[in-house]
N, C-alpha and C. Protein backbone atom coordinates (compact mmCIF):
# COMPACT_ATOMS: atom_id res chain seq x y z
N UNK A 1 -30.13 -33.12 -24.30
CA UNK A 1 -30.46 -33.35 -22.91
C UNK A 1 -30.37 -32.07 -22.09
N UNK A 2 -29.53 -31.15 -22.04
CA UNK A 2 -28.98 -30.09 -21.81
C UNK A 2 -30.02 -28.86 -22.03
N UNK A 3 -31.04 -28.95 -23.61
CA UNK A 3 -31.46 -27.84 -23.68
C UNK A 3 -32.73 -27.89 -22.82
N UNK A 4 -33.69 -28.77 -22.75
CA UNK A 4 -34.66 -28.90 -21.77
C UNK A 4 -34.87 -29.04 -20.18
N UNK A 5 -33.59 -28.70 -19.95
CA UNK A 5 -33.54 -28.78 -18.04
C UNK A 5 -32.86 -27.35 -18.25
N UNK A 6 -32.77 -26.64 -19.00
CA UNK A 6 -32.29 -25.36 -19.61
C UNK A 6 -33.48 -24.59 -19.38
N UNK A 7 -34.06 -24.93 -20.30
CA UNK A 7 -35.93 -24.33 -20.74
C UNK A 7 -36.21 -24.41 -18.94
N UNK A 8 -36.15 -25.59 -18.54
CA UNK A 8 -37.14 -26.11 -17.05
C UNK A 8 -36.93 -25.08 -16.23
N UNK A 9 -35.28 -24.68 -15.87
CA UNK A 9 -34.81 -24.33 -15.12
C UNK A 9 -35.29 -22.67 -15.19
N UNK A 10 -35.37 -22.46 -16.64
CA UNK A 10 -35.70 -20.69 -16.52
C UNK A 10 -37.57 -20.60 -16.45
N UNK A 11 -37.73 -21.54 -16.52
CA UNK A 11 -39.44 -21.29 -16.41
C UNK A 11 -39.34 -20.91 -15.17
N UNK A 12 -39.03 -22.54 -14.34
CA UNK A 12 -39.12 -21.82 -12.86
C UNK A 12 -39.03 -21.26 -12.26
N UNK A 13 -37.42 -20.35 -12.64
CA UNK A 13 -37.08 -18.87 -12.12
C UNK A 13 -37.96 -17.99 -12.62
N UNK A 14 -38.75 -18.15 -14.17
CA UNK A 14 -39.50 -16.80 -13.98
C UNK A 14 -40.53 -16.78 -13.39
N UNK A 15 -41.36 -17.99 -12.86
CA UNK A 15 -42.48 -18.13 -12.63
C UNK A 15 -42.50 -17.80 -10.61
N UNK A 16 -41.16 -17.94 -10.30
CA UNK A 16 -40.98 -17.59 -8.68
C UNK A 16 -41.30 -16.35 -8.40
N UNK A 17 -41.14 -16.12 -7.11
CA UNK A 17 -41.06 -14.79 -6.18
C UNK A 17 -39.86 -14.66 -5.81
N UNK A 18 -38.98 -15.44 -5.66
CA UNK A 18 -37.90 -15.41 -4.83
C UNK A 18 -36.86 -14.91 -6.02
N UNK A 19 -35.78 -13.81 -6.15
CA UNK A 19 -34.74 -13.40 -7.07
C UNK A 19 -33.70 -13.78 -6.44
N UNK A 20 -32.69 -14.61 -7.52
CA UNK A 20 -31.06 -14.47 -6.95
C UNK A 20 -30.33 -12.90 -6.72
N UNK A 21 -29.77 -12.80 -5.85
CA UNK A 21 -29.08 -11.46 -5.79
C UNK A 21 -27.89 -11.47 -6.89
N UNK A 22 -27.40 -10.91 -7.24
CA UNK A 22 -26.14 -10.20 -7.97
C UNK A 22 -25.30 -9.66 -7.18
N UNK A 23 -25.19 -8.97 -6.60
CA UNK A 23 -24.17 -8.09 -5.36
C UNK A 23 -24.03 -8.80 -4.55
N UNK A 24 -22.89 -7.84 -4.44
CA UNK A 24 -21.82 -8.46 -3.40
C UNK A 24 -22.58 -8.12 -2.17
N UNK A 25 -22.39 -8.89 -1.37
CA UNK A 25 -22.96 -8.38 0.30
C UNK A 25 -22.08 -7.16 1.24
N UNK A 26 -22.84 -6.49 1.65
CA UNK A 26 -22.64 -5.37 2.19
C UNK A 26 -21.51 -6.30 3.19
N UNK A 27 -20.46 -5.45 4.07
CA UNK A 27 -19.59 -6.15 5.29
C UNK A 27 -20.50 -4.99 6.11
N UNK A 28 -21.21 -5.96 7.25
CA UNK A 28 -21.47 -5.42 8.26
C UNK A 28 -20.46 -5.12 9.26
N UNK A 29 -20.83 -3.43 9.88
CA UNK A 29 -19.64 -3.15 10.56
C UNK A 29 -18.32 -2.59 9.67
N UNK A 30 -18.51 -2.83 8.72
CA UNK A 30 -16.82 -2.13 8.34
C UNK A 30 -16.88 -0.42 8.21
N UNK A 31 -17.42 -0.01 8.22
CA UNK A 31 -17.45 1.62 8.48
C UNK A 31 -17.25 2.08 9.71
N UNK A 32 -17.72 1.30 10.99
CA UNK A 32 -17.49 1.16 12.50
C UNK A 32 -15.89 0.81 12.66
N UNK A 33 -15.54 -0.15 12.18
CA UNK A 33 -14.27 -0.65 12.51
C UNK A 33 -13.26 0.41 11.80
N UNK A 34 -13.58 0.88 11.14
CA UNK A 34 -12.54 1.56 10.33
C UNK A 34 -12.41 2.71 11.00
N UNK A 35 -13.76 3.99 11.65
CA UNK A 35 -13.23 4.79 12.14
C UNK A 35 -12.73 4.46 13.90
N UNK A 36 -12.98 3.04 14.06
CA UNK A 36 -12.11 3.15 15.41
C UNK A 36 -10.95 2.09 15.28
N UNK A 37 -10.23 2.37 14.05
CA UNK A 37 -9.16 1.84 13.62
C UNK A 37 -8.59 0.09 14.09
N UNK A 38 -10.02 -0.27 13.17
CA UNK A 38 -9.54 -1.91 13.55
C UNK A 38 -9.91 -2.20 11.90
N UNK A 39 -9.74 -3.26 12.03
CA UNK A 39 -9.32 -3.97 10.36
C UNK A 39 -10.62 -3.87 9.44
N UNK A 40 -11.16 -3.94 8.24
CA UNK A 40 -12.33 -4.04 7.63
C UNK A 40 -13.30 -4.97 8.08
N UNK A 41 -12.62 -6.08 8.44
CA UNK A 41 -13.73 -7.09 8.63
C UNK A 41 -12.52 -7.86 9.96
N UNK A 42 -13.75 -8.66 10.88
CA UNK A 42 -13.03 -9.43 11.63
C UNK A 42 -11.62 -10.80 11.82
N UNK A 43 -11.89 -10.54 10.32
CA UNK A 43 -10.56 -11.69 10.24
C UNK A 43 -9.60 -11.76 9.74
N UNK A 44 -9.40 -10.02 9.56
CA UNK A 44 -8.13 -9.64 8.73
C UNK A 44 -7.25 -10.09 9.62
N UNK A 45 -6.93 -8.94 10.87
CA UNK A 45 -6.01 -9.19 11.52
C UNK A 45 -6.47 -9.16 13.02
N UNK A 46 -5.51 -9.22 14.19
CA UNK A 46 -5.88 -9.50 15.59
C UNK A 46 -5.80 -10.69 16.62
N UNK A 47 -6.02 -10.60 17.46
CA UNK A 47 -5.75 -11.62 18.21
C UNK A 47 -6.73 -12.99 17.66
N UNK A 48 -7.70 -12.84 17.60
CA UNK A 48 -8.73 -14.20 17.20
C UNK A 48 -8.18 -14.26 15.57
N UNK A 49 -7.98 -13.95 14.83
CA UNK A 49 -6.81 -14.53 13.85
C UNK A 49 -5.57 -14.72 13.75
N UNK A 50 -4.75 -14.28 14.48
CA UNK A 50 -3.43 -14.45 14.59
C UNK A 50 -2.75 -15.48 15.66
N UNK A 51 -3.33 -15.58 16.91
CA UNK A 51 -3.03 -16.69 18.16
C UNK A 51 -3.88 -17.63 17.77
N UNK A 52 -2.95 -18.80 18.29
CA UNK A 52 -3.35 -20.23 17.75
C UNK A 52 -5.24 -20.07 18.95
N UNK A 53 -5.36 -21.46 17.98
CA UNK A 53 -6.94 -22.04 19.13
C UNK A 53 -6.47 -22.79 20.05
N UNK A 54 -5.15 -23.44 19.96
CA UNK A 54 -5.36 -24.01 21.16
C UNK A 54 -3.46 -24.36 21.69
N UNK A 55 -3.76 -25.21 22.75
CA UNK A 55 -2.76 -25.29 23.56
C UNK A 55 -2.17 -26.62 23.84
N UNK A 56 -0.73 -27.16 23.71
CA UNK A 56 -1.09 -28.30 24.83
C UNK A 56 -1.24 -28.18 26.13
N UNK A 57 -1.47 -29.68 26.99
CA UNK A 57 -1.85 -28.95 28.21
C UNK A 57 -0.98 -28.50 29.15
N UNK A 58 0.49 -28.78 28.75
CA UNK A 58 1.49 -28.48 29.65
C UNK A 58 2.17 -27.47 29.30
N UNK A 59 1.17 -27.07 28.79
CA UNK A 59 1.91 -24.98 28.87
C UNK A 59 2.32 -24.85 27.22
N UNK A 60 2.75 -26.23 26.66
CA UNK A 60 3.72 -25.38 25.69
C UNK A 60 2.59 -25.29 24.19
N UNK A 61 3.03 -24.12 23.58
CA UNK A 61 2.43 -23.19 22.49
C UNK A 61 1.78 -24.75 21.15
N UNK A 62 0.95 -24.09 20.62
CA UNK A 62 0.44 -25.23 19.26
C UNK A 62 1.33 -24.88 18.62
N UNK A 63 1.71 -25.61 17.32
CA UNK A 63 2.58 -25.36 16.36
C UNK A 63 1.01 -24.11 15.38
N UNK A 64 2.04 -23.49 14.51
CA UNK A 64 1.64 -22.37 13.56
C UNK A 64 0.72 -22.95 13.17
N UNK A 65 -0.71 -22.63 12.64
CA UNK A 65 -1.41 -23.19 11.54
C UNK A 65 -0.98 -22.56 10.05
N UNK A 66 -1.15 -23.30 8.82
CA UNK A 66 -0.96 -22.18 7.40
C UNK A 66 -1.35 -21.10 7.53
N UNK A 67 -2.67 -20.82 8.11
CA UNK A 67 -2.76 -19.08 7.71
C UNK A 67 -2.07 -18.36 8.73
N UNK A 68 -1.46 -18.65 9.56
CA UNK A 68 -0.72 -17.70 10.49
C UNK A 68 0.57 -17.77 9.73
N UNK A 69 1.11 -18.58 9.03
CA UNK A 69 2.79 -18.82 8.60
C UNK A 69 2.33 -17.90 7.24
N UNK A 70 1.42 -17.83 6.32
CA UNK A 70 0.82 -17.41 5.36
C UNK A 70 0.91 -15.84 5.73
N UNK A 71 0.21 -14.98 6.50
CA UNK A 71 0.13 -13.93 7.05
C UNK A 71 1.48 -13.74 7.16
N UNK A 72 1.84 -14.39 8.26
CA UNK A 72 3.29 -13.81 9.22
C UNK A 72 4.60 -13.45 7.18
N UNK A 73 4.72 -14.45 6.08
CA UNK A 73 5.37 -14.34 5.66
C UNK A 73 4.87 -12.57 4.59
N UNK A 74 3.64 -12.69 4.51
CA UNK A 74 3.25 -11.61 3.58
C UNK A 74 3.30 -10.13 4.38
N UNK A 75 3.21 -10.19 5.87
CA UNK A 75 3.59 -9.03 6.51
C UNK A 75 5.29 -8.86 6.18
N UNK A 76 6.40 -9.75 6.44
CA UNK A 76 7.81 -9.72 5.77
C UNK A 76 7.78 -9.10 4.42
N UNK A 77 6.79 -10.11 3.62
CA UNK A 77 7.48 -9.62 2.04
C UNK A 77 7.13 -7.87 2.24
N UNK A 78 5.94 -7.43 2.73
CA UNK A 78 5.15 -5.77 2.96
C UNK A 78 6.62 -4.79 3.56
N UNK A 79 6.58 -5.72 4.48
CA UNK A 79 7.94 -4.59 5.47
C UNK A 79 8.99 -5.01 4.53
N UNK A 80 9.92 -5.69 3.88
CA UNK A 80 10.86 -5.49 2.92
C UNK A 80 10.74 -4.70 2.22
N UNK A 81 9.55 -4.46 1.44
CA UNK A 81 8.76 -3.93 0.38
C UNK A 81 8.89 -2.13 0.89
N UNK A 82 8.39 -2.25 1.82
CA UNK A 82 8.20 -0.70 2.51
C UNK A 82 9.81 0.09 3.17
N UNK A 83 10.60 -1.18 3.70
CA UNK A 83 12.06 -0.49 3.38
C UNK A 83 12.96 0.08 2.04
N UNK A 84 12.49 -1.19 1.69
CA UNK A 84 13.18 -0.92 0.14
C UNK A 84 13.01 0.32 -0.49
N UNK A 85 11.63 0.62 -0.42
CA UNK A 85 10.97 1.91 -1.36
C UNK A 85 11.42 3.15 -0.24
N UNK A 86 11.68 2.84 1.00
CA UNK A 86 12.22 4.19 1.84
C UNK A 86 13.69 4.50 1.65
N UNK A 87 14.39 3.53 1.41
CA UNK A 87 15.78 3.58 1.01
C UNK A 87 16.06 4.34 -0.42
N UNK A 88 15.13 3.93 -1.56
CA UNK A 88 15.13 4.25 -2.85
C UNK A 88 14.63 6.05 -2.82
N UNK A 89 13.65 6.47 -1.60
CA UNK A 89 13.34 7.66 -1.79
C UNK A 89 14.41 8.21 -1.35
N UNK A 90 14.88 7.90 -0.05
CA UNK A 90 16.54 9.06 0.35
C UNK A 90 17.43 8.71 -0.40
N UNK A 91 17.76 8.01 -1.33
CA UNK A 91 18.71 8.28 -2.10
C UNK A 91 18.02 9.08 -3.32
N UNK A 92 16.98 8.84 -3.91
CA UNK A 92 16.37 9.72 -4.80
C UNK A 92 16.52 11.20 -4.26
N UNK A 93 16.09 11.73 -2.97
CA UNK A 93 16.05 13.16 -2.44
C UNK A 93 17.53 13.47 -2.35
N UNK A 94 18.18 12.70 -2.05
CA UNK A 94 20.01 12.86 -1.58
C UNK A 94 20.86 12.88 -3.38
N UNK A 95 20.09 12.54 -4.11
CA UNK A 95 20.61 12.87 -6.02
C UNK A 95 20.04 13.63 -6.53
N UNK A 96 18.85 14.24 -5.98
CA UNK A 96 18.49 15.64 -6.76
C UNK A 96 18.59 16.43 -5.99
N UNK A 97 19.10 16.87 -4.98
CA UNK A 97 19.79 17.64 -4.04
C UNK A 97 21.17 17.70 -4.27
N UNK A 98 21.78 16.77 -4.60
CA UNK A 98 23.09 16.98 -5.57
C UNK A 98 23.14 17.85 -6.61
N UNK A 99 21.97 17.79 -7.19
CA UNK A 99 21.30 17.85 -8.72
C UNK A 99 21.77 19.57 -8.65
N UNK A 100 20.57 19.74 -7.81
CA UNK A 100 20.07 20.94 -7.33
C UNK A 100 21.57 22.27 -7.20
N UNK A 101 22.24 21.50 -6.21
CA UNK A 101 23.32 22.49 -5.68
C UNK A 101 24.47 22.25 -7.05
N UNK A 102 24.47 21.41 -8.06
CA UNK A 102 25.76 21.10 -8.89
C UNK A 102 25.07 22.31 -9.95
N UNK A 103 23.84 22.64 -10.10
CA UNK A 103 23.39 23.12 -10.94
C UNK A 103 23.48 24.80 -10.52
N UNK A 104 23.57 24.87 -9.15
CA UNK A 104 23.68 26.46 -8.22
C UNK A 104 25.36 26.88 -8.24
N UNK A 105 25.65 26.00 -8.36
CA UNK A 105 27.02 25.98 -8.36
C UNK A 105 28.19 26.35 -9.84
N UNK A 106 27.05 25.36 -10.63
CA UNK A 106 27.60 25.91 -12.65
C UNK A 106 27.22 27.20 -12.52
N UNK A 107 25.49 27.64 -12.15
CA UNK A 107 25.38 28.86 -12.41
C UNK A 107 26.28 30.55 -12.06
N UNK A 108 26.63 29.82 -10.78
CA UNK A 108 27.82 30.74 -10.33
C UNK A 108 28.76 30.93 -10.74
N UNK A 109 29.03 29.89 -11.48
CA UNK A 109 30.60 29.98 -12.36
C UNK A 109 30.32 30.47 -13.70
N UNK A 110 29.34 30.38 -14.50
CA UNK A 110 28.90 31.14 -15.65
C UNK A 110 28.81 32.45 -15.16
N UNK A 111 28.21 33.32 -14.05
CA UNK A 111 28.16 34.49 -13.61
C UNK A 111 29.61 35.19 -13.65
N UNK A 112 30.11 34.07 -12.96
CA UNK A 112 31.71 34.43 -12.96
C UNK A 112 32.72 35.00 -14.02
N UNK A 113 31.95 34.51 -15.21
CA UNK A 113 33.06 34.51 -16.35
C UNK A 113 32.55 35.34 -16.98
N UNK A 114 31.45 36.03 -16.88
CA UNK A 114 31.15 37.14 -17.47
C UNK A 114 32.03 38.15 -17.71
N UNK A 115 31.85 39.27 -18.45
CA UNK A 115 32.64 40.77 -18.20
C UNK A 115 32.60 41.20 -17.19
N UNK A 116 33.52 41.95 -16.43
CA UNK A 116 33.15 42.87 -15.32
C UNK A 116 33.75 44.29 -15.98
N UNK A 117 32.80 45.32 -15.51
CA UNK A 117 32.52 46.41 -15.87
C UNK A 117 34.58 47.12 -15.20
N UNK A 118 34.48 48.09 -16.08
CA UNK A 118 36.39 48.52 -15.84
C UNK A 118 35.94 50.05 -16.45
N UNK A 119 37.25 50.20 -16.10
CA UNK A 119 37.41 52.00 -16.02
C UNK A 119 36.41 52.69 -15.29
N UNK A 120 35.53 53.41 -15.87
CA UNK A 120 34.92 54.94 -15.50
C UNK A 120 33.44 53.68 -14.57
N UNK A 121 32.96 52.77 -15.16
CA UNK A 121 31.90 52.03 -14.93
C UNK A 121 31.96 51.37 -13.76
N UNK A 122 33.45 51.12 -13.78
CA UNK A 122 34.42 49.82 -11.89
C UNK A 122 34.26 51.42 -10.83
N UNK A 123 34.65 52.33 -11.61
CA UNK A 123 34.59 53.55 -10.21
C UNK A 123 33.50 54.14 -10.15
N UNK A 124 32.40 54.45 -10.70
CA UNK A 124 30.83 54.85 -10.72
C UNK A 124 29.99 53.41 -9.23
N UNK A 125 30.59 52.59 -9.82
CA UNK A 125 30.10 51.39 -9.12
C UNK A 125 30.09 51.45 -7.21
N UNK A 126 31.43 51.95 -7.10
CA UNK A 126 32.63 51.68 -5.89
C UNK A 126 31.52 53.14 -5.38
């Protein structure tokens, strides 16, 4: 049953004018928005995605819809995310800066224990 509405279906496409596209659709505007630093497309972020649609009428706020509680939690997990990794770099820079000076510090003491030059070589020196 399957192979003949198979057959049907590609006759017709070859026999048309009209082609399905393959690609993805261009985002109109996102090269605009980007160099005047607004989001790729209109519904990333901003006021018309982020504030509710509507109101009751006595002033007080709509409850959250999902994609605002959705958003609001994945901006948290981002900013945790982005502390965490700032905390992990100053302690990374603050242990090889340890690193650094424990290693300036052996070297000085190996210098130290060297020979020092005596007799005719300590007064040539002076």
């Amino acid at each position: 049953m399957a192979a003949p509405i198979r057959t049907l279906c590609c006759s017709v496409l070859k026999n048309s004018n009209k082609y399905f596209s393959t690609t993805c659709g261009v985002r109109a505007g996102e090269k605009w928005r980007q160099e005047h630093g607004l989001s790729r497309s209109g519904t990333e972020y901003g006021p018309l995605t982020d504030l509710p649609d509507w109101s009751y009428a006595d002033g007080r706020p709509a409850p959250p819809m999902k994609g605002q509680l959705r958003r609001k939690q994945e901006r948290e997990v981002l900013a945790r995310r982005i502390v965490m990794l700032n905390t992990e770099m100053d302690r990374g820079i603050e242990t090889w800066k340890k690193k650094q000076e424990e290693a300036k510090r052996i070297e000085e003491h190996k210098k130290s224990l060297l020979l020092k030059p005596k007799g005719n070589l300590l007064v040539k020196k002076s």
